[in-house]
PDB file of N, CA and C in Angstrom:
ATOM      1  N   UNK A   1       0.825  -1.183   0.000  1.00  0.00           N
ATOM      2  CA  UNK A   1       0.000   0.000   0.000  1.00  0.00           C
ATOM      3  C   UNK A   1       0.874   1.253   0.000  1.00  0.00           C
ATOM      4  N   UNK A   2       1.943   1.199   0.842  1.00  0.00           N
ATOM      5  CA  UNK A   2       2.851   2.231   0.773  1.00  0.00           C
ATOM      6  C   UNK A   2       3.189   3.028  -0.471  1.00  0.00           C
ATOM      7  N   UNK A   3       3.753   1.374  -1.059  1.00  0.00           N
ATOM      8  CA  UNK A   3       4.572   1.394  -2.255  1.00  0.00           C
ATOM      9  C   UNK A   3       3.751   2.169  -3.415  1.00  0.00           C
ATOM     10  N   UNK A   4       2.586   1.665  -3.742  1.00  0.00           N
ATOM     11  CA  UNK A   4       1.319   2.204  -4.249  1.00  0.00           C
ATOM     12  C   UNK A   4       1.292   3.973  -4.128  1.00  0.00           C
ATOM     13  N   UNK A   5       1.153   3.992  -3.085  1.00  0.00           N
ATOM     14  CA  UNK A   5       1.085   5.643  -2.907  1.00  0.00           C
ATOM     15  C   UNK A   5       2.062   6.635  -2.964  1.00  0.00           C
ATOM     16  N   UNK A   6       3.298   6.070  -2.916  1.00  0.00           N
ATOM     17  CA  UNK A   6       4.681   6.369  -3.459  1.00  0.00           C
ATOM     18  C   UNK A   6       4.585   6.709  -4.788  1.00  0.00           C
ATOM     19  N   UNK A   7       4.135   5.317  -5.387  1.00  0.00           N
ATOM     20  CA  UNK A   7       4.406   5.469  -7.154  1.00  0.00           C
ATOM     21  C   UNK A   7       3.198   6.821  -7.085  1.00  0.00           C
ATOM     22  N   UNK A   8       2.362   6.994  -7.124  1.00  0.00           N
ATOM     23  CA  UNK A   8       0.914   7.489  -6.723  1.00  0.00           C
ATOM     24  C   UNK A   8       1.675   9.217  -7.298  1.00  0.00           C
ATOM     25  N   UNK A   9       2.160   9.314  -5.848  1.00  0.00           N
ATOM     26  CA  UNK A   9       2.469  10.461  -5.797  1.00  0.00           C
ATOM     27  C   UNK A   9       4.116  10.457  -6.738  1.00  0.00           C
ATOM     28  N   UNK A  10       4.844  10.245  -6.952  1.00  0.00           N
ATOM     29  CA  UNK A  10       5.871  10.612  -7.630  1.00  0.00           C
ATOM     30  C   UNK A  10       5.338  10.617  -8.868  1.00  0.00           C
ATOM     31  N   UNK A  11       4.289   9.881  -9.771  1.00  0.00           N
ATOM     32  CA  UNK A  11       3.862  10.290 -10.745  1.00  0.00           C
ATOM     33  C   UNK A  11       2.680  11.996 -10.804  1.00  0.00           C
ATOM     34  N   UNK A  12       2.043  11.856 -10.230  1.00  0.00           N
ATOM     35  CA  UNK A  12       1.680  13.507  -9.935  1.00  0.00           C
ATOM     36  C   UNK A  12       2.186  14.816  -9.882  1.00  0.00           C
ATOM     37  N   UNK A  13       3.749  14.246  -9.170  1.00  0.00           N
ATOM     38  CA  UNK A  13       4.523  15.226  -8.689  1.00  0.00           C
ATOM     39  C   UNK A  13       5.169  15.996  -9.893  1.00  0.00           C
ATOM     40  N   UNK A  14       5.379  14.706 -11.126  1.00  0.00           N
ATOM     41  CA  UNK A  14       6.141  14.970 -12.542  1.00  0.00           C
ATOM     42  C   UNK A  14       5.301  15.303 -13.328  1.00  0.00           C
ATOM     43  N   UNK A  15       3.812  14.766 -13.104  1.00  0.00           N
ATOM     44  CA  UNK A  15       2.866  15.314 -13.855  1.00  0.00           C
ATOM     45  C   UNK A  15       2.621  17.268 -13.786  1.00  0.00           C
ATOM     46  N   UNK A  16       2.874  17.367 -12.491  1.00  0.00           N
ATOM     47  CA  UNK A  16       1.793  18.887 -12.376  1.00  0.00           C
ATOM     48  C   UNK A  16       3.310  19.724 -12.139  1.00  0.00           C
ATOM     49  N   UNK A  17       4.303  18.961 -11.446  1.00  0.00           N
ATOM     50  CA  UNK A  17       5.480  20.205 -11.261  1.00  0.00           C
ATOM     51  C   UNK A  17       6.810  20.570 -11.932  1.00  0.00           C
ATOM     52  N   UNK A  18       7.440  19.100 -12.814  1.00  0.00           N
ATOM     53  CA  UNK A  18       7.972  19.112 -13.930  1.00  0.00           C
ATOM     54  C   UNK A  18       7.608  18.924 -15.048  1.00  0.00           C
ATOM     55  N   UNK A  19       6.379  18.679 -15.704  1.00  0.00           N
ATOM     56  CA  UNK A  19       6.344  18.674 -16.908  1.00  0.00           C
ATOM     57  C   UNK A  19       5.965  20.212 -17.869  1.00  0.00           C
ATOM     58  N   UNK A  20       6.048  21.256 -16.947  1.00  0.00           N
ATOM     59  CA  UNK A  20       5.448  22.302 -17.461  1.00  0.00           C
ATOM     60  C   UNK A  20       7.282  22.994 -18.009  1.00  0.00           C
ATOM     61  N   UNK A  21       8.122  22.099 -17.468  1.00  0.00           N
ATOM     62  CA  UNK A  21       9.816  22.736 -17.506  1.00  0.00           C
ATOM     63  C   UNK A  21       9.867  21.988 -19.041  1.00  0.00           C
ATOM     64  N   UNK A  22       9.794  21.063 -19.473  1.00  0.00           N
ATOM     65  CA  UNK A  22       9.754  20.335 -20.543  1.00  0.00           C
ATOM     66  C   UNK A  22       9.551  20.735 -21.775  1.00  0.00           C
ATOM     67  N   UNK A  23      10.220  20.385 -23.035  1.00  0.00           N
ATOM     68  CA  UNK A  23       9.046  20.726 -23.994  1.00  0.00           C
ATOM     69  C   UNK A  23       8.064  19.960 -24.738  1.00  0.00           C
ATOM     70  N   UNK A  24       7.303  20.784 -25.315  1.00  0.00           N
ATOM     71  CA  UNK A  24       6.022  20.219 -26.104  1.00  0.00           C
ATOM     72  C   UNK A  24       6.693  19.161 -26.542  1.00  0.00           C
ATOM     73  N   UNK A  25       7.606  19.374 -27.573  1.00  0.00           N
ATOM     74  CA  UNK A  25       7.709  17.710 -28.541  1.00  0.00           C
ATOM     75  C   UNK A  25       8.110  16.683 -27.480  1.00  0.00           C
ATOM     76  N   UNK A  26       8.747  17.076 -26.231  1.00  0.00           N
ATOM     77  CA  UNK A  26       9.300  15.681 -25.355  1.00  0.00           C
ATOM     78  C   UNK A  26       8.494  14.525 -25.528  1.00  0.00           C
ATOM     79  N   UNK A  27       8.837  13.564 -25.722  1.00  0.00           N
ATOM     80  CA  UNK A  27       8.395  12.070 -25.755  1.00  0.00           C
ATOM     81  C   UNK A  27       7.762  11.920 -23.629  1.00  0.00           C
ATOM     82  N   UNK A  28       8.233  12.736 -23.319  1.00  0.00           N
ATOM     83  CA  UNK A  28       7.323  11.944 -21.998  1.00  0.00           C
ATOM     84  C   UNK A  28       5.852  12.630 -21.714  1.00  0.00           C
ATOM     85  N   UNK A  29       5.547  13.568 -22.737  1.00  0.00           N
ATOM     86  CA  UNK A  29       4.367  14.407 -22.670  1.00  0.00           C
ATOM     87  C   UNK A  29       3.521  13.413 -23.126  1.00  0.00           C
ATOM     88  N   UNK A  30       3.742  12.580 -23.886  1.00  0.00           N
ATOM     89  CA  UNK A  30       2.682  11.264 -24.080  1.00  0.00           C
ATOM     90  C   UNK A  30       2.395  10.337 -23.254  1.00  0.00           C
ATOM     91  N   UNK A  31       2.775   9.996 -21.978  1.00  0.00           N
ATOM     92  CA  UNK A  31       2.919   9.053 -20.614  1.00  0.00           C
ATOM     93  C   UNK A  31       1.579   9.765 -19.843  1.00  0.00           C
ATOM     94  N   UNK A  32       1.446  11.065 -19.701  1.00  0.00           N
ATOM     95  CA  UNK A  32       0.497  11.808 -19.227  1.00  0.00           C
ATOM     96  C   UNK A  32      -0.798  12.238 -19.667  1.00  0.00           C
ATOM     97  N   UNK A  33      -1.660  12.546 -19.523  1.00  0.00           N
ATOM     98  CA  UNK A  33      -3.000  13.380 -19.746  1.00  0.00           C
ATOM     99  C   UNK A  33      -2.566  14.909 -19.269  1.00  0.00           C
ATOM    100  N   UNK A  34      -3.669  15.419 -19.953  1.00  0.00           N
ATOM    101  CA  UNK A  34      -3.709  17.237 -20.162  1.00  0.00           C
ATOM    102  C   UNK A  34      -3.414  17.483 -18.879  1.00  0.00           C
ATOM    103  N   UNK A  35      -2.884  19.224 -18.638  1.00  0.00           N
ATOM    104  CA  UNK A  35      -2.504  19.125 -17.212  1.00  0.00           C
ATOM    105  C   UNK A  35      -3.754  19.489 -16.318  1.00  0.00           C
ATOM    106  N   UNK A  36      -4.594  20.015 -17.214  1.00  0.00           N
ATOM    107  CA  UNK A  36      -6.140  20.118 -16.571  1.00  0.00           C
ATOM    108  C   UNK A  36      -6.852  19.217 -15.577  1.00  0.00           C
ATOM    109  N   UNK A  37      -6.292  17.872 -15.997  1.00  0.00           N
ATOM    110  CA  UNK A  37      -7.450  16.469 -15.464  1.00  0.00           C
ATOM    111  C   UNK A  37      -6.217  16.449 -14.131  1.00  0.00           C
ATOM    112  N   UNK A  38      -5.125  17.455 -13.999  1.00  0.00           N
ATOM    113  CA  UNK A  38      -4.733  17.027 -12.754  1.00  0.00           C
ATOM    114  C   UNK A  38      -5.544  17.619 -11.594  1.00  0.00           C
ATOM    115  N   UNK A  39      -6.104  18.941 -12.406  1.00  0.00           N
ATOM    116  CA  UNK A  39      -6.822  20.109 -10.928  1.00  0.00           C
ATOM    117  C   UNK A  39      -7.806  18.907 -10.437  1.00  0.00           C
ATOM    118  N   UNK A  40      -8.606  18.723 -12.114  1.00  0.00           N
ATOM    119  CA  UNK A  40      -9.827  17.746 -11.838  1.00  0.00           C
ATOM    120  C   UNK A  40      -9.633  16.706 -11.208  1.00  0.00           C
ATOM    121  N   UNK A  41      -8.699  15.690 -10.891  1.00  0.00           N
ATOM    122  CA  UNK A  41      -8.793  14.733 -10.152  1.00  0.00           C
ATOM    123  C   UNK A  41      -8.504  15.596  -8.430  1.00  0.00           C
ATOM    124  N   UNK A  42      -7.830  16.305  -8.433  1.00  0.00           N
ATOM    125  CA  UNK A  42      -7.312  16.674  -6.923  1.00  0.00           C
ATOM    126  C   UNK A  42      -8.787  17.440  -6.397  1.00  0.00           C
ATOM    127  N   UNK A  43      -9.740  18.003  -7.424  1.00  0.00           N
ATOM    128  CA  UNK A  43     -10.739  18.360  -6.942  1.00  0.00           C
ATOM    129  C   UNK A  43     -11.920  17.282  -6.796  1.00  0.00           C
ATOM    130  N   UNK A  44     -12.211  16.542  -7.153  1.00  0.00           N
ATOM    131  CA  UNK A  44     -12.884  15.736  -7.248  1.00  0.00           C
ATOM    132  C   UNK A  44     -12.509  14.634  -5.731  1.00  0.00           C
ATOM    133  N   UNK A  45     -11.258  14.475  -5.472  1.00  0.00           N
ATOM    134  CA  UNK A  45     -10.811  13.562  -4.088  1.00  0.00           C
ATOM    135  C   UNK A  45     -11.193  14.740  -3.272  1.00  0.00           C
ATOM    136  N   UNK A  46     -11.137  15.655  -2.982  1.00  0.00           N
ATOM    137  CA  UNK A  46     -11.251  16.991  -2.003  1.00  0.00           C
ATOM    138  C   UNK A  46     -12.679  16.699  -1.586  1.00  0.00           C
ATOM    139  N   UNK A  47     -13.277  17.026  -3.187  1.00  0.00           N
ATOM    140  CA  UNK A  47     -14.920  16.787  -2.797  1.00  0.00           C
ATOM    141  C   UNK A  47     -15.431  16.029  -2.045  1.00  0.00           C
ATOM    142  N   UNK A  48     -14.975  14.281  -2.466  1.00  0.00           N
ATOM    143  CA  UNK A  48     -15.150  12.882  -2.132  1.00  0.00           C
ATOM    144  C   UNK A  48     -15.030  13.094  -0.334  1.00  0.00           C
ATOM    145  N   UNK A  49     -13.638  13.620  -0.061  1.00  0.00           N
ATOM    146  CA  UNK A  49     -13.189  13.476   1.141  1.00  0.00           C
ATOM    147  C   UNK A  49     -14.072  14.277   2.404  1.00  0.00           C
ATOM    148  N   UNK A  50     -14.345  15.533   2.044  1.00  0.00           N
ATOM    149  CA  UNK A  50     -14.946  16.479   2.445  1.00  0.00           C
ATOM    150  C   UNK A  50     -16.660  15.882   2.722  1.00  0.00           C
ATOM    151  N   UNK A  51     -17.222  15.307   1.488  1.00  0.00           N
ATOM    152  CA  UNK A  51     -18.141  14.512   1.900  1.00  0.00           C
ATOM    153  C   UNK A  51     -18.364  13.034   2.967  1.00  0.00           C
ATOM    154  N   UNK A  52     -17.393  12.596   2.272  1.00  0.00           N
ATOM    155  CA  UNK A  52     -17.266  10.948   3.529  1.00  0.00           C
ATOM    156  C   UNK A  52     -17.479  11.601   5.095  1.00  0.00           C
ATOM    157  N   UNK A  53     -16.476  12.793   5.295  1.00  0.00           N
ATOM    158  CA  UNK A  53     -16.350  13.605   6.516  1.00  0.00           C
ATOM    159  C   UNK A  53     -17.624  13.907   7.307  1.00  0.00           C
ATOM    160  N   UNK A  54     -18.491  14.694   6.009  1.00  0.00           N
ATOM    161  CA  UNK A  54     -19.341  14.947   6.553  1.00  0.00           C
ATOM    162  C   UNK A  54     -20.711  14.176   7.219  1.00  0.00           C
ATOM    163  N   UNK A  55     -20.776  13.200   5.708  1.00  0.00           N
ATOM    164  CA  UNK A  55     -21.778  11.370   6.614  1.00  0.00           C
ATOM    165  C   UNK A  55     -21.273  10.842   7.292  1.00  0.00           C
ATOM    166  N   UNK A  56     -19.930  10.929   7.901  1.00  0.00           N
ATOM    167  CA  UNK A  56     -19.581  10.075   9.139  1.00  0.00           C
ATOM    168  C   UNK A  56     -19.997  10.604  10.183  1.00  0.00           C
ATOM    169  N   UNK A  57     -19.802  12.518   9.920  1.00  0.00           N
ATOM    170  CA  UNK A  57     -20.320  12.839  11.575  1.00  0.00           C
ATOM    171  C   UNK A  57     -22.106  13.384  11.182  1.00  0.00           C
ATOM    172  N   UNK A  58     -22.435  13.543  10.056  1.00  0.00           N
ATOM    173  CA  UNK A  58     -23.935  13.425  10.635  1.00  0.00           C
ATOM    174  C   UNK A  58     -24.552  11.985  10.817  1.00  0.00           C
ATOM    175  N   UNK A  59     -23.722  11.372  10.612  1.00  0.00           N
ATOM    176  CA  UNK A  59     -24.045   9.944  11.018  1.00  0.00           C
ATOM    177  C   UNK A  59     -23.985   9.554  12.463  1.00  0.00           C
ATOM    178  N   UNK A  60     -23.181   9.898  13.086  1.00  0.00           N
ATOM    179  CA  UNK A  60     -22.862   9.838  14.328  1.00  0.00           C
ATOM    180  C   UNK A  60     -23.566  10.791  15.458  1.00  0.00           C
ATOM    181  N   UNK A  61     -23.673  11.820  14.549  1.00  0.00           N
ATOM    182  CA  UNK A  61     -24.925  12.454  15.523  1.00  0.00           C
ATOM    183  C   UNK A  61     -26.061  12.121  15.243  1.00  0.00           C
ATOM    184  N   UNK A  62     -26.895  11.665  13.977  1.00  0.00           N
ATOM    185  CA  UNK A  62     -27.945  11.133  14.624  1.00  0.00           C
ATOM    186  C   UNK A  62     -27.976  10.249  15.540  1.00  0.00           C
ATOM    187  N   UNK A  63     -27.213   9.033  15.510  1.00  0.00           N
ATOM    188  CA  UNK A  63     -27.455   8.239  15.968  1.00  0.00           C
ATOM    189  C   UNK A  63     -26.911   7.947  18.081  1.00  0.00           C
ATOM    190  N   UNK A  64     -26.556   9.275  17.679  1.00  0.00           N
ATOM    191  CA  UNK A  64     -25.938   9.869  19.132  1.00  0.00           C
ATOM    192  C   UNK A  64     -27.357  10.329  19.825  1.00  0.00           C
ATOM    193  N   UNK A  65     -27.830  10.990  18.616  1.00  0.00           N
ATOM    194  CA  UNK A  65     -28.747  11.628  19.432  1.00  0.00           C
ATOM    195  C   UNK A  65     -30.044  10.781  19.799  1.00  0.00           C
ATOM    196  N   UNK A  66     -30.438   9.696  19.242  1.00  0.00           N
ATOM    197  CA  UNK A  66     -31.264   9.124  18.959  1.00  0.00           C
ATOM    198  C   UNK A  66     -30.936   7.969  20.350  1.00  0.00           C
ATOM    199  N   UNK A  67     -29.573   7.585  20.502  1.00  0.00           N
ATOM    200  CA  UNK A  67     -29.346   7.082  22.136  1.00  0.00           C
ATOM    201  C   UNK A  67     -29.401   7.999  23.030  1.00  0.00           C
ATOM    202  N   UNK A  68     -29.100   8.895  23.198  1.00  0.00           N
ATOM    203  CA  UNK A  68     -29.751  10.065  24.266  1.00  0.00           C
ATOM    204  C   UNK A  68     -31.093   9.972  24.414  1.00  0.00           C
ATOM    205  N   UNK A  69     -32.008   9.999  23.028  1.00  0.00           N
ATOM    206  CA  UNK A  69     -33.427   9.870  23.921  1.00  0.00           C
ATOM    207  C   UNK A  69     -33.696   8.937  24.091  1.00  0.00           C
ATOM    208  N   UNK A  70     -33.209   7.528  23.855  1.00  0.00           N
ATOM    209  CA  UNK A  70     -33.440   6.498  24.532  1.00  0.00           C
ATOM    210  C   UNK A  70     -33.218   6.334  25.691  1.00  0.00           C
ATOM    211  N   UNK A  71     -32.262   7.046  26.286  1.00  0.00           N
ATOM    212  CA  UNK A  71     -32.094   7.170  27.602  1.00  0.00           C
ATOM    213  C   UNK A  71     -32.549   7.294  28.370  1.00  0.00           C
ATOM    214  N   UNK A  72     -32.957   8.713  27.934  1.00  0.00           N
ATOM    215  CA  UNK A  72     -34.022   9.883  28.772  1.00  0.00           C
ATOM    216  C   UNK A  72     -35.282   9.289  29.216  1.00  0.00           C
ATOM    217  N   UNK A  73     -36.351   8.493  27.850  1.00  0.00           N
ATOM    218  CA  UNK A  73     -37.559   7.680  27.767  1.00  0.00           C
ATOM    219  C   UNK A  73     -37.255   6.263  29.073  1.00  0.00           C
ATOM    220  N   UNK A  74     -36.020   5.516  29.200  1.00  0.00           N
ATOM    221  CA  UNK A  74     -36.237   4.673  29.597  1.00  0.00           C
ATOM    222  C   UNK A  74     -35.622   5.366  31.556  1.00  0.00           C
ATOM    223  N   UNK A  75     -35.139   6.703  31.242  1.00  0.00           N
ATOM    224  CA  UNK A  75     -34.392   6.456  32.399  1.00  0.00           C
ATOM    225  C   UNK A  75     -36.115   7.453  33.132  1.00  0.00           C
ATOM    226  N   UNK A  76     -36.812   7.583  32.741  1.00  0.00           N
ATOM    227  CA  UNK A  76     -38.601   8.405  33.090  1.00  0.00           C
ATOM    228  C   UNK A  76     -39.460   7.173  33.221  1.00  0.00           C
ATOM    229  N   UNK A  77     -39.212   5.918  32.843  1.00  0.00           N
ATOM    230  CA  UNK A  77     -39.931   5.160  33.407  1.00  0.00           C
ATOM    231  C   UNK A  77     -39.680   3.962  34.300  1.00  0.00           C
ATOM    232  N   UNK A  78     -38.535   4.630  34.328  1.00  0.00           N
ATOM    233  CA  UNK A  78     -37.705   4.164  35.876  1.00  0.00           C
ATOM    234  C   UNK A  78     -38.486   4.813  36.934  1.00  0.00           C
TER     235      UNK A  78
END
């Protein structure tokens, strides 16, 4: 998994921060996609992430809250 995210990122890194030093005809400008689909993927994980974030904790508060009034109901007919 490491290793994965290594390659991951060292290809990104050449994608978005050296290939703009390069020129057009270079033969490694064909290994890559436009430099556009790089914003788009980094925006698109942002989004993803930002969301998961957010259904985990409204997830957790409903269901937080929803044991609180179970509480309350059972600890009143005590």
């Amino acid at each position: 998994m490491l290793l994965a995210a290594a390659v991951i990122f060292l290809y990104y890194t050449v994608w978005t921060l050296l290939l703009p030093f390069l020129d057009e005809s270079s033969p490694i400008h064909g290994w890559f996609p436009s430099r556009e689909w790089a914003l788009r993927i980094v925006s698109f994980v942002v989004v993803l992430g930002i969301s998961a974030i957010g259904l985990f904790l409204g997830f957790r508060i409903v269901t937080d809250e929803t044991a609180a009034q179970r509480r309350h109901v059972h600890r009143k007919a005590l």
